[in-house]
C-alpha atoms as a PDB file:
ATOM      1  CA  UNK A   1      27.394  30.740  23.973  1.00  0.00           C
ATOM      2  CA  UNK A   2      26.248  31.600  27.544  1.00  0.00           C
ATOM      3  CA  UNK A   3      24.114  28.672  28.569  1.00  0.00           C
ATOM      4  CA  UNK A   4      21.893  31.798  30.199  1.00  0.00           C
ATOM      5  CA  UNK A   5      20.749  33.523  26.783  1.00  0.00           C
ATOM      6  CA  UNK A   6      17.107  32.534  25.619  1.00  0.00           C
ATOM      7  CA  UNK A   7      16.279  29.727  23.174  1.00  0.00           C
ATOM      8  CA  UNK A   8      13.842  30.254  20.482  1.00  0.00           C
ATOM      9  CA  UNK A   9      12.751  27.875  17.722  1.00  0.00           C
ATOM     10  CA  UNK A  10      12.105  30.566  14.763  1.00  0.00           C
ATOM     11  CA  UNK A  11      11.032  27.936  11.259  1.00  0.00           C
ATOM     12  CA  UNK A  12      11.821  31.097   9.200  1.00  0.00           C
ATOM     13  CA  UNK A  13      14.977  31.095   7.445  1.00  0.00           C
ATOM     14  CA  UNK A  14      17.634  31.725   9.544  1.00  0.00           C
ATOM     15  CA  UNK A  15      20.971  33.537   8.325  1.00  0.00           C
ATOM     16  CA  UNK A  16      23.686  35.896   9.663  1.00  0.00           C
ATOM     17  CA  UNK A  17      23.034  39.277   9.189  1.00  0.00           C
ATOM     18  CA  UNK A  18      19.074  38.699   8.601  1.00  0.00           C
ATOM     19  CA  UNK A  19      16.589  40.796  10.145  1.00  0.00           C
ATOM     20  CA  UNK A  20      13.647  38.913  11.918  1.00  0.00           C
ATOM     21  CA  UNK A  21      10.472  40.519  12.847  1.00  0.00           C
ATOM     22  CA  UNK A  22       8.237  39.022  15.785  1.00  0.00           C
ATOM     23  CA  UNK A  23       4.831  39.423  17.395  1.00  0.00           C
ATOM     24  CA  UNK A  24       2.338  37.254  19.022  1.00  0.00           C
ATOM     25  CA  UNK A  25       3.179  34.732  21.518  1.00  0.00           C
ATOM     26  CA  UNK A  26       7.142  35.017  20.848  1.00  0.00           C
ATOM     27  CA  UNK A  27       6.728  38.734  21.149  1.00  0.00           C
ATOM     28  CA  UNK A  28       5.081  38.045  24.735  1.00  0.00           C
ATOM     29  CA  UNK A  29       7.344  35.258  26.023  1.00  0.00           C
ATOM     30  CA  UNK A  30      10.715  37.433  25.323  1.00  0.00           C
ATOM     31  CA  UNK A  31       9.166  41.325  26.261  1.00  0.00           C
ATOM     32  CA  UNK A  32       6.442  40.559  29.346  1.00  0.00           C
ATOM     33  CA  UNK A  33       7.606  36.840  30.398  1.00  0.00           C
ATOM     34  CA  UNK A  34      11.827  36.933  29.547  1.00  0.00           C
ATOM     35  CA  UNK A  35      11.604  40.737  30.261  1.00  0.00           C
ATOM     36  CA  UNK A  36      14.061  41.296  27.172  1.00  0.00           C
ATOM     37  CA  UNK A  37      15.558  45.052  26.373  1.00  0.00           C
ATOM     38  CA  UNK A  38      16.932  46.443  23.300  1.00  0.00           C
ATOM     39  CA  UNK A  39      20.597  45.001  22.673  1.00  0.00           C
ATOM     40  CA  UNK A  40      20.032  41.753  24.733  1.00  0.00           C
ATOM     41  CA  UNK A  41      20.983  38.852  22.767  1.00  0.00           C
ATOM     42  CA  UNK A  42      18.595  36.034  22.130  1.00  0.00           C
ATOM     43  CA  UNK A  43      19.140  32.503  20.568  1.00  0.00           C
ATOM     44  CA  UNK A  44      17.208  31.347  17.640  1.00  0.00           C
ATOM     45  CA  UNK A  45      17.105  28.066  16.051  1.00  0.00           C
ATOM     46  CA  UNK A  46      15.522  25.715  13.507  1.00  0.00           C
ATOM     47  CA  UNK A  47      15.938  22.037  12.291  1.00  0.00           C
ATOM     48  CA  UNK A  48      17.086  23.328   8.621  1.00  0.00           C
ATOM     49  CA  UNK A  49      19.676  26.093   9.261  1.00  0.00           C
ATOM     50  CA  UNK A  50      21.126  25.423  12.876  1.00  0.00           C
ATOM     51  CA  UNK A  51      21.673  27.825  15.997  1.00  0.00           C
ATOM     52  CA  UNK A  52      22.076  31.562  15.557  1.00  0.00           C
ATOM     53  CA  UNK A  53      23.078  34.386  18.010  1.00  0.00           C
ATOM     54  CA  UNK A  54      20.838  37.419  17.140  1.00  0.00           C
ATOM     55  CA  UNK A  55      20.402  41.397  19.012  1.00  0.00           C
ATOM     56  CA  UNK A  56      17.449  42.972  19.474  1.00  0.00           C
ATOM     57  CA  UNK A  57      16.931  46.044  17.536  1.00  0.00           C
ATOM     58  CA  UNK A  58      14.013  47.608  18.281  1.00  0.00           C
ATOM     59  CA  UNK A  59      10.477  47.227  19.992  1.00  0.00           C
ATOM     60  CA  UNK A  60       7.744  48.776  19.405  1.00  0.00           C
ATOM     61  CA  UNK A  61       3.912  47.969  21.541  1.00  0.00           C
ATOM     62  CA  UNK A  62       3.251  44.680  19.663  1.00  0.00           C
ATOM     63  CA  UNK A  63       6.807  43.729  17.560  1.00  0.00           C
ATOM     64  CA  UNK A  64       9.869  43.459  17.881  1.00  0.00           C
ATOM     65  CA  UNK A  65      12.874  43.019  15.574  1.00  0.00           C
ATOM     66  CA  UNK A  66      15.970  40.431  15.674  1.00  0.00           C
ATOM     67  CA  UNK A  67      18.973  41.004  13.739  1.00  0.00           C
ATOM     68  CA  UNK A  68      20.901  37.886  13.574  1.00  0.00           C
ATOM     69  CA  UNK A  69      24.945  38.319  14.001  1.00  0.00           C
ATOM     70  CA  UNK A  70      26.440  35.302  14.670  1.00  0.00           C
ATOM     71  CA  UNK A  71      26.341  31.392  13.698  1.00  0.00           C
ATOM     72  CA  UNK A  72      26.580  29.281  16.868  1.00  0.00           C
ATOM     73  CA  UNK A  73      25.461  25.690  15.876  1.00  0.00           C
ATOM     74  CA  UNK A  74      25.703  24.239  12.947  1.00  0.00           C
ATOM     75  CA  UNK A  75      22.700  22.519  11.513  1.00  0.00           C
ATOM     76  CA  UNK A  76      22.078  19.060  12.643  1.00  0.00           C
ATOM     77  CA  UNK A  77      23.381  16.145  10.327  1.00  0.00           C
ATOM     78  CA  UNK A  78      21.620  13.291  11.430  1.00  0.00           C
ATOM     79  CA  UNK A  79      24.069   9.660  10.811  1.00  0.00           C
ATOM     80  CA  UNK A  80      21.907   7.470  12.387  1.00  0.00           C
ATOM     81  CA  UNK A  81      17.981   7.584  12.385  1.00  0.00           C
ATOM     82  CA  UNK A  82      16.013   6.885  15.416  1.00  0.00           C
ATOM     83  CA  UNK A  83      12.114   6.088  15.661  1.00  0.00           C
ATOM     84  CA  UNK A  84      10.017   5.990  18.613  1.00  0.00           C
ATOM     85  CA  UNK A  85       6.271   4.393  17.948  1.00  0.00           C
ATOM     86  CA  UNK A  86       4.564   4.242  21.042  1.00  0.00           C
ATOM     87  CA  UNK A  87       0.510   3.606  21.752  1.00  0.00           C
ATOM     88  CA  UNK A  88      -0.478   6.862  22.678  1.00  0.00           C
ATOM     89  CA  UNK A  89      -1.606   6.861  26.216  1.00  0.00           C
ATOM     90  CA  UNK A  90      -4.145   8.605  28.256  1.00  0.00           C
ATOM     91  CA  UNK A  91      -3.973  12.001  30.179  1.00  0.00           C
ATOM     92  CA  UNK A  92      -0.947  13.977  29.843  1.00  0.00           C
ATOM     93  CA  UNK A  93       1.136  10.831  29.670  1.00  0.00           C
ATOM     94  CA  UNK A  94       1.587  11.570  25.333  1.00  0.00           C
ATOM     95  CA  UNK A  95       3.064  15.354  26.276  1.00  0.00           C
ATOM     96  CA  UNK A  96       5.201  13.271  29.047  1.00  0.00           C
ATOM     97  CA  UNK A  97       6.626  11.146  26.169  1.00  0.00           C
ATOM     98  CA  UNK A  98       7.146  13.348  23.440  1.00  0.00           C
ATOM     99  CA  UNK A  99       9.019  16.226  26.142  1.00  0.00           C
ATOM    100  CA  UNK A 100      11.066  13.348  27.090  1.00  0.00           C
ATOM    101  CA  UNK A 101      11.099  11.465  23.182  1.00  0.00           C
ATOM    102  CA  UNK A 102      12.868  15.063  22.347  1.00  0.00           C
ATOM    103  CA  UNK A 103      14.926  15.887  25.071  1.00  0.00           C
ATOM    104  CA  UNK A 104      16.791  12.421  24.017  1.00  0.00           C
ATOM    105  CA  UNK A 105      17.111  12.814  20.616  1.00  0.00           C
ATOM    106  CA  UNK A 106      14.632  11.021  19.094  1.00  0.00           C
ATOM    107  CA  UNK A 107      14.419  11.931  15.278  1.00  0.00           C
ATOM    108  CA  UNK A 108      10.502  10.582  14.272  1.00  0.00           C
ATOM    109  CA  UNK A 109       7.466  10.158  16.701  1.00  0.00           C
ATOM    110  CA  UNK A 110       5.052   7.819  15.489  1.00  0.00           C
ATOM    111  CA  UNK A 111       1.930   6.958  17.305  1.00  0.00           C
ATOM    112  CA  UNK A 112       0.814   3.291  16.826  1.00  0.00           C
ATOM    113  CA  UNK A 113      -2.494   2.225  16.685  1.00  0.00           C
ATOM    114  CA  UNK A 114      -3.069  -1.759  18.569  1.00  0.00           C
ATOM    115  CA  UNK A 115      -6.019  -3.875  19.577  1.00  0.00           C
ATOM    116  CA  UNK A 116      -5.378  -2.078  23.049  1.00  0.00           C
ATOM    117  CA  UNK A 117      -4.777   1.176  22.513  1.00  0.00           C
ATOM    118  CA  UNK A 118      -7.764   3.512  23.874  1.00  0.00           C
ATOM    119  CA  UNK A 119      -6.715   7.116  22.547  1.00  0.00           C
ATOM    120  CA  UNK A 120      -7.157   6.598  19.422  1.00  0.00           C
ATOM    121  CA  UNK A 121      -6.616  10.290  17.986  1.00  0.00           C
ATOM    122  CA  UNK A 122      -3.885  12.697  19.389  1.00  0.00           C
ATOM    123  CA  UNK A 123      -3.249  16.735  18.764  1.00  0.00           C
ATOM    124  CA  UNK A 124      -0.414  16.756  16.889  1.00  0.00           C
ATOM    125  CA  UNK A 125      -0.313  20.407  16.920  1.00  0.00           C
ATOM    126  CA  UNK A 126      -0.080  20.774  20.724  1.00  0.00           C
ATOM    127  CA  UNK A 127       2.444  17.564  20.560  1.00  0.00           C
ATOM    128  CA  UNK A 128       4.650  19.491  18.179  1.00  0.00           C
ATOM    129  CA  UNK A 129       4.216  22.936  20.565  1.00  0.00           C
ATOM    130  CA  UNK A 130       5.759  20.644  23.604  1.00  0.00           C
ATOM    131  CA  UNK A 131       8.645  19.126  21.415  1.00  0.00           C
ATOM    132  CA  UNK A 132       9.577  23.084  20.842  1.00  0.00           C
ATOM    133  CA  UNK A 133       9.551  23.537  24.125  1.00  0.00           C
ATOM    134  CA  UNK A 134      11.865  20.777  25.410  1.00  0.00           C
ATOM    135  CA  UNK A 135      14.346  21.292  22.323  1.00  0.00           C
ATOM    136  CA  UNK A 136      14.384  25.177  23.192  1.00  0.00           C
ATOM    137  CA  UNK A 137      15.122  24.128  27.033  1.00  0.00           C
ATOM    138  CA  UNK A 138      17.362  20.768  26.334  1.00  0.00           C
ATOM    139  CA  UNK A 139      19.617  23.014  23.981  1.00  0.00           C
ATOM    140  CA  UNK A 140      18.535  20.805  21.247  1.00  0.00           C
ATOM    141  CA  UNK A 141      18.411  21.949  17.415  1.00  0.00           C
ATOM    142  CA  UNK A 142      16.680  20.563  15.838  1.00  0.00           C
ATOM    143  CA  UNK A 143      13.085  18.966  15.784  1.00  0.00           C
ATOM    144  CA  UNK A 144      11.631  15.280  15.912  1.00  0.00           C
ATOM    145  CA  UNK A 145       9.526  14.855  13.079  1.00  0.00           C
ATOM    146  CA  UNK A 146       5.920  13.946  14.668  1.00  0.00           C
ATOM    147  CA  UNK A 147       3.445  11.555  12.345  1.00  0.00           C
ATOM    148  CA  UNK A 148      -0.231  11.072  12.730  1.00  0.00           C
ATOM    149  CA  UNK A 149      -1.188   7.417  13.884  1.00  0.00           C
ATOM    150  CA  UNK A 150      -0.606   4.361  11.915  1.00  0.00           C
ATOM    151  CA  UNK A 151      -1.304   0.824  12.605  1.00  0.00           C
ATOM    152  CA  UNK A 152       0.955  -1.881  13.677  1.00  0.00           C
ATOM    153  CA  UNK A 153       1.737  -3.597  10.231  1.00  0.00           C
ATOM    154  CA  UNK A 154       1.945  -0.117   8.453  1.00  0.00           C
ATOM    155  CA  UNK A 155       4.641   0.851  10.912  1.00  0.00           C
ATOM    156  CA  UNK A 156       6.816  -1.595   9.051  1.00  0.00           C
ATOM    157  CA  UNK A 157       6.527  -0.161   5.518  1.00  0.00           C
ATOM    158  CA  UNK A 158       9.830   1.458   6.811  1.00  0.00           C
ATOM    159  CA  UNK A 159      13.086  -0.041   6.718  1.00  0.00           C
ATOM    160  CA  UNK A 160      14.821  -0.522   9.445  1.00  0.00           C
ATOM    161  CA  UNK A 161      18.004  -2.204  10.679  1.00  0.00           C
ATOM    162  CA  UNK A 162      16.905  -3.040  13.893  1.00  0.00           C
ATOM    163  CA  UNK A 163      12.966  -3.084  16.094  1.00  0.00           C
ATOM    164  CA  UNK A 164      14.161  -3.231  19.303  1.00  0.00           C
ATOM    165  CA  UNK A 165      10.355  -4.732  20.793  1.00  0.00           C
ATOM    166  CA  UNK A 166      10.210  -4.110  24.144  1.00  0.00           C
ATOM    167  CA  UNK A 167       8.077  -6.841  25.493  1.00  0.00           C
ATOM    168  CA  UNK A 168       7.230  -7.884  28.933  1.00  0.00           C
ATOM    169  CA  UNK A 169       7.468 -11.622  28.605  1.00  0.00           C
ATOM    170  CA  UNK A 170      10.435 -11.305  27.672  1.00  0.00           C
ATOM    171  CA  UNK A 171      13.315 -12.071  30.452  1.00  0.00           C
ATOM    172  CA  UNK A 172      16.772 -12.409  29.249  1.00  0.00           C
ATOM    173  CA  UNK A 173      17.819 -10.593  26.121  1.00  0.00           C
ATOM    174  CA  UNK A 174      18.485  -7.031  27.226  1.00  0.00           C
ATOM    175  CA  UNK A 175      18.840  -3.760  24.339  1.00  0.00           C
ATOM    176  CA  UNK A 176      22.698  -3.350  24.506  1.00  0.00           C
ATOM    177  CA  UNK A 177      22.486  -7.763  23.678  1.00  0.00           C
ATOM    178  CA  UNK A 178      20.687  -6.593  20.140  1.00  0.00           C
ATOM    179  CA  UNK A 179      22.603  -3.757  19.241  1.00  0.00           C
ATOM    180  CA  UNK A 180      25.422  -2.703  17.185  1.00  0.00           C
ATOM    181  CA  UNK A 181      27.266   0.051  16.563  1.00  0.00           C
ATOM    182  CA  UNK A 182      26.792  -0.214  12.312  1.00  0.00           C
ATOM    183  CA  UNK A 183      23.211   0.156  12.721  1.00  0.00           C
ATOM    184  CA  UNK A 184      21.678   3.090  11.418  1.00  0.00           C
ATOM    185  CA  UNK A 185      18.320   3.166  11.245  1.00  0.00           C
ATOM    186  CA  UNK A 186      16.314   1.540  14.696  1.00  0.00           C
ATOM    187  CA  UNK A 187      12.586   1.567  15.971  1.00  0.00           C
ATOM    188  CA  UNK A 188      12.339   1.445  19.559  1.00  0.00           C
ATOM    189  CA  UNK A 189       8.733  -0.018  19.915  1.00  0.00           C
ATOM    190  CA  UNK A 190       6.277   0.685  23.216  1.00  0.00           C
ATOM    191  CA  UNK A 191       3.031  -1.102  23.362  1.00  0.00           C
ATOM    192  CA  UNK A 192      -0.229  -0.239  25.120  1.00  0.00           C
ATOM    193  CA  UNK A 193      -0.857  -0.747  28.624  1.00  0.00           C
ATOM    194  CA  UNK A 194      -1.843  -4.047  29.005  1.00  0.00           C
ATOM    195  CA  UNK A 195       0.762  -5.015  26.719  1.00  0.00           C
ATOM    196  CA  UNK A 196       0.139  -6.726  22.471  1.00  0.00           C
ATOM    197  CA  UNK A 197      -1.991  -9.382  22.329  1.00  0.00           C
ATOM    198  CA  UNK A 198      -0.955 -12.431  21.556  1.00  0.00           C
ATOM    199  CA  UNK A 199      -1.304 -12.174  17.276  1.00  0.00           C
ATOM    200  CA  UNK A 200       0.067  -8.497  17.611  1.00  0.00           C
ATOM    201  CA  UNK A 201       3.459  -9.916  19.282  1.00  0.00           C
ATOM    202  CA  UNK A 202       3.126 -13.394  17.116  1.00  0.00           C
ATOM    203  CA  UNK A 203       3.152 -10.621  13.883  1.00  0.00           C
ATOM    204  CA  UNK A 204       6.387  -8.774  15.598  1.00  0.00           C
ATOM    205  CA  UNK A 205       8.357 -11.669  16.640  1.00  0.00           C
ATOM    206  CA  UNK A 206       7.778 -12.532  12.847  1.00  0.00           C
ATOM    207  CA  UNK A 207       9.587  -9.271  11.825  1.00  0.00           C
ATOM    208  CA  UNK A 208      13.215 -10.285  10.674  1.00  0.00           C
ATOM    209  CA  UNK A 209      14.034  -6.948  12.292  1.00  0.00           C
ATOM    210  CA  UNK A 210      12.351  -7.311  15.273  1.00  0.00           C
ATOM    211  CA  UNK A 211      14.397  -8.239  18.373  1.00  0.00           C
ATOM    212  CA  UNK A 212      12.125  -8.678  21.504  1.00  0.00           C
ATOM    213  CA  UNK A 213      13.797  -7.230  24.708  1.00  0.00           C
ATOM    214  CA  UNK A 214      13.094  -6.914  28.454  1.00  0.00           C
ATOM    215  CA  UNK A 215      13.619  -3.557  30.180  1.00  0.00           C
ATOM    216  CA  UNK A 216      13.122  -4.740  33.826  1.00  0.00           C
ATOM    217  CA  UNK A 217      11.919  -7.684  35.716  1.00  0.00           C
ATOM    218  CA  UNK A 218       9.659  -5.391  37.361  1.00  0.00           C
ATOM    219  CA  UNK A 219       6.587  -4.310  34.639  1.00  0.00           C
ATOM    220  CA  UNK A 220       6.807  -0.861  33.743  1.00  0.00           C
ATOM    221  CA  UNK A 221       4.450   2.129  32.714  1.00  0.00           C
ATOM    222  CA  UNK A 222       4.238   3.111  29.008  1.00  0.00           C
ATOM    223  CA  UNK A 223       5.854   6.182  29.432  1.00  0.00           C
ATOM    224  CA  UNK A 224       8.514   4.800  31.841  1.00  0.00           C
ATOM    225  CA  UNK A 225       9.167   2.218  29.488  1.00  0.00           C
ATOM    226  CA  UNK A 226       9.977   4.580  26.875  1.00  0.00           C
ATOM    227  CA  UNK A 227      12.456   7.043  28.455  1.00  0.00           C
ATOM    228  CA  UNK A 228      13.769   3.709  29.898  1.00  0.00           C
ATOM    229  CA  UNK A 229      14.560   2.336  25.987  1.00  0.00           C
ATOM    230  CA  UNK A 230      15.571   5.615  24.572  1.00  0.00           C
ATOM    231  CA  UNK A 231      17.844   6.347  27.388  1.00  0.00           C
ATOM    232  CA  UNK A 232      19.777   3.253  27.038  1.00  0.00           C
ATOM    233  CA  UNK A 233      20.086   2.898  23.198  1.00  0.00           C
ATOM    234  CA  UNK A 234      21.186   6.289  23.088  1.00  0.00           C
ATOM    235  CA  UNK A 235      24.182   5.612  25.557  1.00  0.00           C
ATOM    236  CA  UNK A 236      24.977   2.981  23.728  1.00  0.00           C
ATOM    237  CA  UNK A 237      25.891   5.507  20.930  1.00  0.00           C
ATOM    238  CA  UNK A 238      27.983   7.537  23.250  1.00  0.00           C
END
């Protein structure tokens, strides 16, 4: 596939030889932004059937129709689970996160509520709209699933085999000390800024799970913190 052709999530079913029909804003974005002509070939993708190459067919003032001819990605099958919960931030620091959460292969985005979190509600709508947008650009395809908030102890109804915590009083045990290859199900786990107070990181440190890490010596922004994490358990995985 040329790494040139347009990426478009489509969550219809997606099948060789299937005609697709589109209007709105994906009708805009490939006619007046991607200035697309009958016969050009356009990628389309989704989280349950994988990566196909389709043609356009025909376009009419407000439509235009997709035949798909050609499988180019299989579907993802996902062997080990990863979770980001993070304290959602202010500004655009949350679309920062989840652009970066999914252009890293993060496969669930969970907001987590603390005694120190300040946004305390977040659009999951336009949060899902940005992870389309970095997966279509990143060549990723599929989607991270995105949850509404949750507080700290609920996070934990989940199973996991390792909570990597990162935690700024921490100063010697570093990610790639906690992990191991076997594991397949991890939480990588931001706090606010200003950090968990001290009952949220007693409850944590209580966690058998829960391995408390330190990122830098230096103290790092939410956001910097995550891509930070994410980046380096995922190249452990390499």
């Amino acid at each position: 596939m040329a790494k040139s052709l347009v990426r478009l999530y489509i969550s219809a079913n997606l099948a060789t030889d299937e005609i697709l029909e589109l209007s709105g804003k994906s009708y805009n974005y490939l006619i007046n932004v991607m200035r697309k002509r009958l016969g050009d070939e356009v990628v389309v993708f989704n989280s349950q059937n994988g990566e196909f190459i389709t043609s356009i067919r025909q376009i009419t003032k407000k439509s235009l129709t997709l035949e798909i001819t050609a499988l180019s990605k299989e579907k993802v099958e996902i062997r080990r689970h990863l979770t980001l919960a993070f304290s959602p931030l202010k500004g655009d620091n949350n679309s920062l996160i989840i652009q970066k959460a999914t252009e890293l292969g993060i496969n669930q985005i969970t907001p987590v509520l603390t005694d120190r979190t300040i946004v305390r509600s977040i659009n999951n709508e336009k949060l899902l709209s940005i992870a389309i947008e970095a997966a279509e650009q990143s060549e990723r395809v599929d989607l991270p699933d995105i949850l509404q908030p949750v507080g700290l102890s609920k996070l934990f109804d989940n199973k996991y085999d390792l909570a990597i915590f990162c935690d700024e009083q921490e100063r010697n045990a570093s990610i790639f000390d906690v992990l191991d290859k076997d594991f397949c199900a991890i939480l990588v786990l931001v706090g606010p800024e200003g950090g968990f107070t001290d009952n949220e990181r007693e409850f944590l440190l209580s966690k058998q799970e829960v391995r408390a890490v330190c990122l830098n010596h230096n103290i790092l922004r939410a956001e910097t913190a995550v891509i930070s994490a994410i980046s380096v358990v995922q190249s452990f995985f390499l």
